[in-house]
Protein backbone atom coordinates (compact mmCIF):
# COMPACT_ATOMS: atom_id res chain seq x y z
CA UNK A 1 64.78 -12.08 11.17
CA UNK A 2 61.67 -12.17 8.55
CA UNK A 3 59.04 -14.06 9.19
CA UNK A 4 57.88 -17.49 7.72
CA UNK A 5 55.34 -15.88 6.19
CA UNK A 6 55.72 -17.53 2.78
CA UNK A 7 56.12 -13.96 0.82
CA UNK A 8 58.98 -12.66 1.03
CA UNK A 9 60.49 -9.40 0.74
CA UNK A 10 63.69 -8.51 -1.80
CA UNK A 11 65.08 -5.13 -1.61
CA UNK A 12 66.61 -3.77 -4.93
CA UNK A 13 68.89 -1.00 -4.86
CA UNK A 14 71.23 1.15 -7.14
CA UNK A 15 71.49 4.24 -8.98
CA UNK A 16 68.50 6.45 -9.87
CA UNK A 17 70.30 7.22 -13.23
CA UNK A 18 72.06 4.21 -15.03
CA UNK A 19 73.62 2.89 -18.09
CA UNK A 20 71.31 0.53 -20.83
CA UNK A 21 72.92 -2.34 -19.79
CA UNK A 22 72.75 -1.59 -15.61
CA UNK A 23 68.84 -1.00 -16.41
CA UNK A 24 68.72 -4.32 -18.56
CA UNK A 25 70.07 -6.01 -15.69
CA UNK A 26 67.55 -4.57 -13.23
CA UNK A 27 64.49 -5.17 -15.30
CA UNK A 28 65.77 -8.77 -15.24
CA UNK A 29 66.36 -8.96 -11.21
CA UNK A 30 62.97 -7.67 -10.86
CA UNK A 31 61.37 -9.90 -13.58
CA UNK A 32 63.01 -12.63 -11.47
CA UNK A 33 61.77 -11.54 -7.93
CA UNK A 34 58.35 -11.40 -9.26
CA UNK A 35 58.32 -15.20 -11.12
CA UNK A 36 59.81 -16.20 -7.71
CA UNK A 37 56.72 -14.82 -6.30
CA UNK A 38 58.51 -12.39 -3.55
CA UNK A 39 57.46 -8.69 -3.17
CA UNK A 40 59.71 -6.08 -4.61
CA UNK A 41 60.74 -3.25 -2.55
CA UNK A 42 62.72 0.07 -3.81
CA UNK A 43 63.26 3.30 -2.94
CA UNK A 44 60.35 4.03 -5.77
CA UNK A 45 62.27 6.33 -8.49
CA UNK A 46 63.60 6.22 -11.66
CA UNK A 47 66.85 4.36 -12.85
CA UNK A 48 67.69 0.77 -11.27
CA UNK A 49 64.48 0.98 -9.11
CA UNK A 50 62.34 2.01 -12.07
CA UNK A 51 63.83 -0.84 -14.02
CA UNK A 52 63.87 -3.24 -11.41
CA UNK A 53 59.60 -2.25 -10.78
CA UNK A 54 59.37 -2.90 -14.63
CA UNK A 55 60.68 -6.10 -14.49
CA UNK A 56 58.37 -7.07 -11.93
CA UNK A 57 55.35 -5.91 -13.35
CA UNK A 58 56.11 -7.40 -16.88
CA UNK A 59 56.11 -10.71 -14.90
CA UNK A 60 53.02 -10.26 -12.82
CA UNK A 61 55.03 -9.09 -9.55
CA UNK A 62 54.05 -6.80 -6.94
CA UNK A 63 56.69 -3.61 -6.49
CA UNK A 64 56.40 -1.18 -3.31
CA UNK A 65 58.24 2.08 -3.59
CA UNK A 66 60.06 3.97 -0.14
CA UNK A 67 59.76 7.38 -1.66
CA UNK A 68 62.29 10.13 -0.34
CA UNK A 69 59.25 13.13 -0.19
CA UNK A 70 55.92 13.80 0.43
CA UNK A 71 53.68 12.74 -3.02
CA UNK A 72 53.29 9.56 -3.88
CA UNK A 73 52.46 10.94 -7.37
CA UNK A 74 56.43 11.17 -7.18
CA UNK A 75 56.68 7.40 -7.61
CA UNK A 76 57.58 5.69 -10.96
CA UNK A 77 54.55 3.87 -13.02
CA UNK A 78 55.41 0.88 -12.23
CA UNK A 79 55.02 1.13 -7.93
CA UNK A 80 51.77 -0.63 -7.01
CA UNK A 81 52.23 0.57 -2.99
CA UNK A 82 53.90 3.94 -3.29
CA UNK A 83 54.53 5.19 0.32
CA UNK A 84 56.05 8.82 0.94
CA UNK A 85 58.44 9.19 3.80
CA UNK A 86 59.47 13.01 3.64
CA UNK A 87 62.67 11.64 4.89
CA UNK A 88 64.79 12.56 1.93
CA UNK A 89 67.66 10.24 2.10
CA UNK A 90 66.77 8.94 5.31
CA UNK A 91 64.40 6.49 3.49
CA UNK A 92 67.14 4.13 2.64
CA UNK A 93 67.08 2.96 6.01
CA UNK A 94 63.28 2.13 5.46
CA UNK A 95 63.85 0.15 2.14
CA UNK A 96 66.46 -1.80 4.08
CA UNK A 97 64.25 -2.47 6.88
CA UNK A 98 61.21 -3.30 5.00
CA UNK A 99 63.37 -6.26 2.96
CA UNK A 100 64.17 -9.33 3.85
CA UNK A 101 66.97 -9.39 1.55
CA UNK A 102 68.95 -7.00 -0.50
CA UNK A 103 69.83 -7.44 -4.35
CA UNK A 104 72.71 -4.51 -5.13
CA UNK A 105 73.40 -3.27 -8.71
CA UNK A 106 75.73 -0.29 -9.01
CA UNK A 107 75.19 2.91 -8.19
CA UNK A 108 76.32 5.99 -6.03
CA UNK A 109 76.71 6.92 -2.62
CA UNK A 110 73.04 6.65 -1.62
CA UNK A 111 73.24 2.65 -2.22
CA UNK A 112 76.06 2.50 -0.78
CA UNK A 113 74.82 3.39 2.48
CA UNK A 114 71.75 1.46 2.17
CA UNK A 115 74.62 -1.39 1.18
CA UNK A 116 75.87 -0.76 4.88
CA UNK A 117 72.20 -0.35 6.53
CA UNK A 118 72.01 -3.54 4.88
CA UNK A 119 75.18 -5.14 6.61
CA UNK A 120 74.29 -3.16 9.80
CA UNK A 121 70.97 -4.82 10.08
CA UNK A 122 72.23 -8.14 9.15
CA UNK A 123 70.09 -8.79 6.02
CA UNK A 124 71.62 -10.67 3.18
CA UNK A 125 73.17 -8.83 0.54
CA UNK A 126 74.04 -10.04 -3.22
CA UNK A 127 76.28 -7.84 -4.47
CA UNK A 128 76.07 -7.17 -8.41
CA UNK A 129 78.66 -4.41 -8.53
CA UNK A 130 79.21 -0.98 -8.25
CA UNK A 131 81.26 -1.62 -4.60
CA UNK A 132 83.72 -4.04 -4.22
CA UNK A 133 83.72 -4.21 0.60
CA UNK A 134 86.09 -7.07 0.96
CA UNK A 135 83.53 -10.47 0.43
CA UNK A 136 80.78 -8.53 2.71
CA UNK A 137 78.48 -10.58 0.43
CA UNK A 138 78.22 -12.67 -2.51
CA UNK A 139 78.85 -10.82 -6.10
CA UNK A 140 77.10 -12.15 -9.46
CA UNK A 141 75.84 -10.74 -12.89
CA UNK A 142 73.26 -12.82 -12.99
CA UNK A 143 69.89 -11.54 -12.18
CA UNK A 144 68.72 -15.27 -11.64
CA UNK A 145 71.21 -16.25 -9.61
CA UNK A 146 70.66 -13.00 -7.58
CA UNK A 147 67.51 -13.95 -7.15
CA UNK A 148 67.70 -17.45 -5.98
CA UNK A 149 70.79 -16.40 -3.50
CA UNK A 150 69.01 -13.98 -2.09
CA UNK A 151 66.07 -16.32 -1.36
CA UNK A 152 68.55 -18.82 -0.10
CA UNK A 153 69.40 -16.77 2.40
CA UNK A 154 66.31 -15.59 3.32
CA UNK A 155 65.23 -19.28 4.05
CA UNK A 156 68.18 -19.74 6.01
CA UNK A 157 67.40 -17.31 8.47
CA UNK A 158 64.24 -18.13 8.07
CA UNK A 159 64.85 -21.63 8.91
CA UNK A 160 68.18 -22.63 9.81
CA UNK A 161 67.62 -26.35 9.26
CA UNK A 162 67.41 -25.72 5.81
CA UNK A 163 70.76 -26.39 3.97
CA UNK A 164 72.41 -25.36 1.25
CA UNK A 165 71.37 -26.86 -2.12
């Protein structure tokens, strides 16, 4: 359960090489994180997780990037806290852990197991396609309402007095 910290952390995650309009849609999830003043977190490369750091730091936001190697110089331009796990795919468990909520675009089989770390670890997921795992969490194309789901549920858990608006 995160902390009632105040800043919260949203997990992005989704291919390292997408489409225009998949990267248009993660600049805009990450331009959204960061005017809702919560920390982005990625696995720190290019595609959906540069896009969604780009977003961020066009609105001010603060981006941390779970790299797969050794370098942080191996991190995108836009990662303010680049930190290098020499993991290799085994960092997808770290971006999970380190978020207290998950914002999925599409992508390939490495977000679709941190999709399931996700589930495993019982952090909220919004879905924004890609995998379609029978109403395992919400699914929207909208990088605001992604946004302010994911925070939703993060202040549930958070604090479970707090209801639905």
């Amino acid at each position: 359960m995160p902390e009632d910290t105040g800043k919260y952390y949203i997990g992005v995650i989704g291919a390292g090489e997408c489409s225009e309009d998949v990267r248009q849609l993660a600049f805009d999830v990450g331009r959204e994180i960061a005017r809702s003043s919560a920390v982005l977190v990625c696995g720190g490369l290019g595609g959906v997780m540069e896009a969604a750091s780009e977003g961020a730091k066009s609105a001010g936001g603060t981006t941390i990037g779970i790299l797969p190697g050794h370098a942080r110089g191996d991190a995108n331009r836009f990662i303010d806290y680049a930190i290098p796990t020499g993991l290799g795919e085994a960092r997808n468990l770290i971006v999970i852990n380190s978020s207290d909520a998950v914002v999925a675009l599409p992508g390939e089989f490495g977000t679709l197991s941190e999709f399931g770390f996700a589930l495993k670890l019982g952090k909220p997921v919004v879905n924004m396609g890609g995998w379609d795992l029978q109403n395992a969490a919400p699914v929207t194309g909208s990088a605001e309402e992604a946004v302010r789901l994911a925070l939703q549920k993060i202040t549930k858990r958070v604090n479970p007095s707090v209801r639905k608006s």
